[in-house]
N, C-alpha and C. Protein backbone atom coordinates (compact mmCIF):
# COMPACT_ATOMS: atom_id res chain seq x y z
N UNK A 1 8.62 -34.58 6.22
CA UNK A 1 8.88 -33.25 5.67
C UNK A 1 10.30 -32.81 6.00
N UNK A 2 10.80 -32.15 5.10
CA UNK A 2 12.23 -31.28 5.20
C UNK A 2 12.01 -30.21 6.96
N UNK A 3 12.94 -30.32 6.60
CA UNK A 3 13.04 -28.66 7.62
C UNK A 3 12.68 -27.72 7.16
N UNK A 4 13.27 -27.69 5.81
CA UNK A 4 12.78 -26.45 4.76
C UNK A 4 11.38 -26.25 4.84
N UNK A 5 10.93 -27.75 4.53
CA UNK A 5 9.34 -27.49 4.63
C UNK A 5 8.60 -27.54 5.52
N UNK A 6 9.13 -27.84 6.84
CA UNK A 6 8.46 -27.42 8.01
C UNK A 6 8.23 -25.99 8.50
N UNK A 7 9.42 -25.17 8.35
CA UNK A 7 9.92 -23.65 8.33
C UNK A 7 8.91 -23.25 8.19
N UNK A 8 8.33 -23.15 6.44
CA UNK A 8 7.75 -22.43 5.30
C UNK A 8 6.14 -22.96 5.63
N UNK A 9 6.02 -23.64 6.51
CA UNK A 9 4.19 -24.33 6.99
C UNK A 9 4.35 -23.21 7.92
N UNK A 10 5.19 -23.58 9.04
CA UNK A 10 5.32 -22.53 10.41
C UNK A 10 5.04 -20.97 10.12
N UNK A 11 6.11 -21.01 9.27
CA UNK A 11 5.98 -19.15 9.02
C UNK A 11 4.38 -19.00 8.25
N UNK A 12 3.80 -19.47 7.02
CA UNK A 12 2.51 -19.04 6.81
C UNK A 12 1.85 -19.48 7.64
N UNK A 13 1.56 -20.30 8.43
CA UNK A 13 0.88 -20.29 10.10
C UNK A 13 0.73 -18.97 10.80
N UNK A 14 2.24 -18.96 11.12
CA UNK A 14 2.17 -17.51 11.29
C UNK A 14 1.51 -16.42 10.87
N UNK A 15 1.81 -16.20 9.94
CA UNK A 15 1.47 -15.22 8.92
C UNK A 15 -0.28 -15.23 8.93
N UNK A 16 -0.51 -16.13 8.38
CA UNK A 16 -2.47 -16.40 8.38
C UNK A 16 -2.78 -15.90 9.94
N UNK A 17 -2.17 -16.12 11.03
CA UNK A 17 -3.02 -16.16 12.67
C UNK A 17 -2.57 -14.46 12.66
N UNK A 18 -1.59 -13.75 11.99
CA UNK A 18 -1.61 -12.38 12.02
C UNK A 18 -2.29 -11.51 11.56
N UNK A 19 -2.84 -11.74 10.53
CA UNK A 19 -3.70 -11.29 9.72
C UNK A 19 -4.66 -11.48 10.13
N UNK A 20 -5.33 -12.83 10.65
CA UNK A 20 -6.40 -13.14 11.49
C UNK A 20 -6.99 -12.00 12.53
N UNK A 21 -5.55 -11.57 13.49
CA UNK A 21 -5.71 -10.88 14.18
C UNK A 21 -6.13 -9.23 13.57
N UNK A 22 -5.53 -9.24 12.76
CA UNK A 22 -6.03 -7.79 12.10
C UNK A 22 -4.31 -6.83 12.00
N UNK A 23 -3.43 -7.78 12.20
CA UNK A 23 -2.00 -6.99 12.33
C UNK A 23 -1.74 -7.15 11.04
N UNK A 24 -0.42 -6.07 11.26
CA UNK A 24 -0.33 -6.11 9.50
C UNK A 24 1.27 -6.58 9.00
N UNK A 25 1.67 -7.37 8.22
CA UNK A 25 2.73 -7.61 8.00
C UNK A 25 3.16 -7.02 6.64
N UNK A 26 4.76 -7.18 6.52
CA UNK A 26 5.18 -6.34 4.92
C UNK A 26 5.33 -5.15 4.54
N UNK A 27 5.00 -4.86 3.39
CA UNK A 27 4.95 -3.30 3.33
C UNK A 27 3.70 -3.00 2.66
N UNK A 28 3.85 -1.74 3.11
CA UNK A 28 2.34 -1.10 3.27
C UNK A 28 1.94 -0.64 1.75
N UNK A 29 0.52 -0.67 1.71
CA UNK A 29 0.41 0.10 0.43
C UNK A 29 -0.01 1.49 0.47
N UNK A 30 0.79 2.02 -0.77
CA UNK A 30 0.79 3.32 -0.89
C UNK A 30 -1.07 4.15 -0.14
N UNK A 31 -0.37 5.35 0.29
CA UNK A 31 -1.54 5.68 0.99
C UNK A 31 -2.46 5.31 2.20
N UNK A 32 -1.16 4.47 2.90
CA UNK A 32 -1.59 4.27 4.52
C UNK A 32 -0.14 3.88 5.05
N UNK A 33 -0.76 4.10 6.46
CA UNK A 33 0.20 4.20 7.33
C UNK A 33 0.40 2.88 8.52
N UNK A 34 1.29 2.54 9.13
CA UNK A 34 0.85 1.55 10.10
C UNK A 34 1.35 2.06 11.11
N UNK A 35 0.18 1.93 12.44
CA UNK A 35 -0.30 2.37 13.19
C UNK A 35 -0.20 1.20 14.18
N UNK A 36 0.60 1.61 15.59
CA UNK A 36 1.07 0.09 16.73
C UNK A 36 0.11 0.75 17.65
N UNK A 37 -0.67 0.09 17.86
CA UNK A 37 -1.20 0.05 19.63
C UNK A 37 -1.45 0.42 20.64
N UNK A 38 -1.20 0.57 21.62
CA UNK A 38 -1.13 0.69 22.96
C UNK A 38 -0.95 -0.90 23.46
N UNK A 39 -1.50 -2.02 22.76
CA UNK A 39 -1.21 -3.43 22.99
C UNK A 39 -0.19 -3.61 22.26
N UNK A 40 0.57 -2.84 21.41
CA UNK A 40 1.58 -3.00 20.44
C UNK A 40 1.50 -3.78 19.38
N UNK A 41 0.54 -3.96 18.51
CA UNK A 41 -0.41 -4.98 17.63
C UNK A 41 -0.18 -3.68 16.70
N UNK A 42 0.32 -4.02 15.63
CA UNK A 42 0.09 -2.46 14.43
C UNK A 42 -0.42 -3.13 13.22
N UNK A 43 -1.61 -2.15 12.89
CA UNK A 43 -2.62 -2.53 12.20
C UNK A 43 -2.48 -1.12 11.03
N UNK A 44 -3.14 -1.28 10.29
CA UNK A 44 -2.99 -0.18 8.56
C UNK A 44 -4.47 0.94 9.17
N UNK A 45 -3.62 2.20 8.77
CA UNK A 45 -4.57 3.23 9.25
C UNK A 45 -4.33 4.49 7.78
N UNK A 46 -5.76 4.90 7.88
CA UNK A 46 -5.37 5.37 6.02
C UNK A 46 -4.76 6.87 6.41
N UNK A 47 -3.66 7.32 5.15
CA UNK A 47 -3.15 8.67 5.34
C UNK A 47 -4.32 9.41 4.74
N UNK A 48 -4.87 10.00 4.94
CA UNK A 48 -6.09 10.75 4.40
C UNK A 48 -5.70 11.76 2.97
N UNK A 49 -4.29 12.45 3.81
CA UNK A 49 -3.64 13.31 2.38
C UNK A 49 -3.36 12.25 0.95
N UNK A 50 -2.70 11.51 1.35
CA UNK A 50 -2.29 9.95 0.10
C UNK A 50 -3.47 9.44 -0.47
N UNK A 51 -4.69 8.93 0.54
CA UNK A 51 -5.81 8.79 0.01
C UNK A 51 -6.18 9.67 -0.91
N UNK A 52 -6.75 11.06 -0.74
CA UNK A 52 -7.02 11.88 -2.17
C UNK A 52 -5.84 11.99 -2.90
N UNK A 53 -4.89 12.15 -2.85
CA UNK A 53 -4.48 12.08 -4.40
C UNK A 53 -4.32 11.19 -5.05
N UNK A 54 -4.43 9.91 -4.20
CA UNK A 54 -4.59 8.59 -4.79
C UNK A 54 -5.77 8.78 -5.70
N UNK A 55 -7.24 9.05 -5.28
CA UNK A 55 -8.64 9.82 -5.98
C UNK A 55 -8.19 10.40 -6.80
N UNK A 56 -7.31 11.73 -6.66
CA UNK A 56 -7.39 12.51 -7.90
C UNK A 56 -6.59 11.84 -8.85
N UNK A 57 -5.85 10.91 -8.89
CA UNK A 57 -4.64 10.08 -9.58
C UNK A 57 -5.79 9.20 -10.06
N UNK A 58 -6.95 8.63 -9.91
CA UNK A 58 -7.14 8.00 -10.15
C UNK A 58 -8.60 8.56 -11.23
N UNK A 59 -8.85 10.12 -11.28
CA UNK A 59 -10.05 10.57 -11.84
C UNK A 59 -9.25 10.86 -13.32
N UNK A 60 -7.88 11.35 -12.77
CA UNK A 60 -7.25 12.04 -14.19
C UNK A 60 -7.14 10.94 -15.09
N UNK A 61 -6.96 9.77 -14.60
CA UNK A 61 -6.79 8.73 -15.25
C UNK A 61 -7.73 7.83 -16.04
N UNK A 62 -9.00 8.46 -15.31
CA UNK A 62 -10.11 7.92 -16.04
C UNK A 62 -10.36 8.66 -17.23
N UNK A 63 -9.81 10.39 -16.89
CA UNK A 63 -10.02 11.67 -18.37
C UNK A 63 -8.94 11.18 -19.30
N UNK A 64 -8.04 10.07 -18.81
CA UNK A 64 -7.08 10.04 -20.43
C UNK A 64 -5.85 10.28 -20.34
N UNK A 65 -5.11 10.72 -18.93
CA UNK A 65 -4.05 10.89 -18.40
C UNK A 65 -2.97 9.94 -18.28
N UNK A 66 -2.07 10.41 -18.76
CA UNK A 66 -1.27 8.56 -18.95
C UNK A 66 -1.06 8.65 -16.89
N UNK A 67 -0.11 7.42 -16.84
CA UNK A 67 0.01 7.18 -15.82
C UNK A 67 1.14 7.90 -14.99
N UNK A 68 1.97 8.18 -16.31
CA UNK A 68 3.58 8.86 -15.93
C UNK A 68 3.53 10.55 -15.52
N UNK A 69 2.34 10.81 -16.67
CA UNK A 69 1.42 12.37 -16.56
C UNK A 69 1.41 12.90 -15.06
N UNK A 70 0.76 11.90 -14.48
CA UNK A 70 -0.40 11.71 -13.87
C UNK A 70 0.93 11.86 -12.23
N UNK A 71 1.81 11.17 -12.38
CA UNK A 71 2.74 10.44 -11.27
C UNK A 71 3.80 12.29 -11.17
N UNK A 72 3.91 12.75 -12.06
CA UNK A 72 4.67 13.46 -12.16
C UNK A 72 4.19 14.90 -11.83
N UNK A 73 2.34 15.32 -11.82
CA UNK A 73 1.77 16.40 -11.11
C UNK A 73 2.03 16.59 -10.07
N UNK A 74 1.17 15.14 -9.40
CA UNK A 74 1.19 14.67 -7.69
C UNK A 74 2.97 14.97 -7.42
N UNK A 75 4.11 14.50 -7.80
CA UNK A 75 4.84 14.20 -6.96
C UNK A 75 5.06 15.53 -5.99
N UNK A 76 4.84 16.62 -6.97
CA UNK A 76 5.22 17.92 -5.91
C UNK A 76 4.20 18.06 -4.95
N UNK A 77 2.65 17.63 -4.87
CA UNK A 77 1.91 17.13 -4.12
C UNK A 77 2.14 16.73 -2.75
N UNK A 78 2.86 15.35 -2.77
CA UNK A 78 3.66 14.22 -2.08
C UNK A 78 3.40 13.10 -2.11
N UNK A 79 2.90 12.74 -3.43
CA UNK A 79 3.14 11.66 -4.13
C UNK A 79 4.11 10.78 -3.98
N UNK A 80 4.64 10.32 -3.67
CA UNK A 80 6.14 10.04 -3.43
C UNK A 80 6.57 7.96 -3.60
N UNK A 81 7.44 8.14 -3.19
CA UNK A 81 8.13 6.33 -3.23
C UNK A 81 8.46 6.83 -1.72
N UNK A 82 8.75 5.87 -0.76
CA UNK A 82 9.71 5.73 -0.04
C UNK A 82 10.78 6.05 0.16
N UNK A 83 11.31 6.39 -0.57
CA UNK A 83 12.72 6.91 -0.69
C UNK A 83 12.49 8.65 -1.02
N UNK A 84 11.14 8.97 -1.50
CA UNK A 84 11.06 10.42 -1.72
C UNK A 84 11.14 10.70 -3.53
N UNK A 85 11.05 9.51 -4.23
CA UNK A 85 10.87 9.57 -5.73
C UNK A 85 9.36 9.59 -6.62
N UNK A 86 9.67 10.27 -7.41
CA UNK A 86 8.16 9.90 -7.79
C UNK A 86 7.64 8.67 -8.28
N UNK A 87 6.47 8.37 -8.36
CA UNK A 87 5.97 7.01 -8.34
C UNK A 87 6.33 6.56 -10.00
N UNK A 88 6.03 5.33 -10.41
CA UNK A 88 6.43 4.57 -11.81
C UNK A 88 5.14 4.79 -11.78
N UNK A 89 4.88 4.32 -13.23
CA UNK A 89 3.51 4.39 -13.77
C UNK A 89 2.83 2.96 -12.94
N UNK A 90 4.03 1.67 -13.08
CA UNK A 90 3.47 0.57 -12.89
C UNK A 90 2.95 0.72 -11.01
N UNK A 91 3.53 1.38 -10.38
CA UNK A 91 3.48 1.55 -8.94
C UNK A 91 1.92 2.29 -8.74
N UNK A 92 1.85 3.32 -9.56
CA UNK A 92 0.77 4.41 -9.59
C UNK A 92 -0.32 3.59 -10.09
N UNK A 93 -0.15 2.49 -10.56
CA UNK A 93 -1.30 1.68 -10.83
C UNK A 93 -1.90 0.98 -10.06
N UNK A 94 -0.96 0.26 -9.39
CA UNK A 94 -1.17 -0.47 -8.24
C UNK A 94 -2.06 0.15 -7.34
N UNK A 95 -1.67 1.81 -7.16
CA UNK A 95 -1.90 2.47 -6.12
C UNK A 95 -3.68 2.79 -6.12
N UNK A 96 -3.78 2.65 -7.60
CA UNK A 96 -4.97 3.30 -7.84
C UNK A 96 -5.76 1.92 -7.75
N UNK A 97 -5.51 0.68 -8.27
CA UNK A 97 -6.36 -0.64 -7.89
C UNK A 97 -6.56 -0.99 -6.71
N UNK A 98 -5.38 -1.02 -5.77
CA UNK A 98 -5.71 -1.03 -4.54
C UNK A 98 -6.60 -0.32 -3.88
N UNK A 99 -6.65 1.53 -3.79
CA UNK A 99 -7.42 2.33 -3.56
C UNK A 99 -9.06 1.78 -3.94
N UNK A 100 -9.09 1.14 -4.74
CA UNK A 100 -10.18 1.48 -5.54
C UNK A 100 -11.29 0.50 -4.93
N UNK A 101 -10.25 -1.16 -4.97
CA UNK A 101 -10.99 -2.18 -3.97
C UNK A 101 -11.15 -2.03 -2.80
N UNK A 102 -9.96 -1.37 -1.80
CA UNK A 102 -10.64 -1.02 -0.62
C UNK A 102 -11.36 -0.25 0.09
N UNK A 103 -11.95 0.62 -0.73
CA UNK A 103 -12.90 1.45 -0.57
C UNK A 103 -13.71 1.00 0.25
């Protein structure tokens, strides 16, 4: 094997025994927070406020609400991007599939 491809075994090694553990790597999805420890292990803990309007983002949407509609109520809410923008439709989708499976 390359180096390259030794690296890229190592790091998803990694990666799989973290997750294993229940830590969380990357970035988070909309509507939670990550949350370190006292062992310093940071694991995904839900924002409860993000959670419902994730819900209500996701009821209007079932009445017929486009997605952009929908992104642009919430933002004064706090709906938000990371940066403090309002969400894309394609983001607000995500937000609502994700929500929806981890229920």
């Amino acid at each position: 094997m390359t180096n390259r491809a030794e690296r890229n075994k190592k790091i998803g090694q990694s990666l799989k025994a973290k997750r294993a553990r229940g830590e969380v790597s990357g970035r988070l999805p909309i509507g939670y927070q990550r949350l370190v420890g006292e062992d310093g292990v940071s694991r995904l803990v839900k924002d409860d406020h993000k959670q419902l309007l994730i819900e209500i983002a996701r009821r209007l949407h079932d009445q017929g609400l486009s997605l952009r509609k929908i992104a642009v109520v919430l933002y004064p809410l706090g709906l938000k991007t990371r940066k403090g923008l309002p969400l894309t439709a394609a983001t607000l989708w995500r937000a609502i599939r994700t929500h929806a499976s981890i229920k």
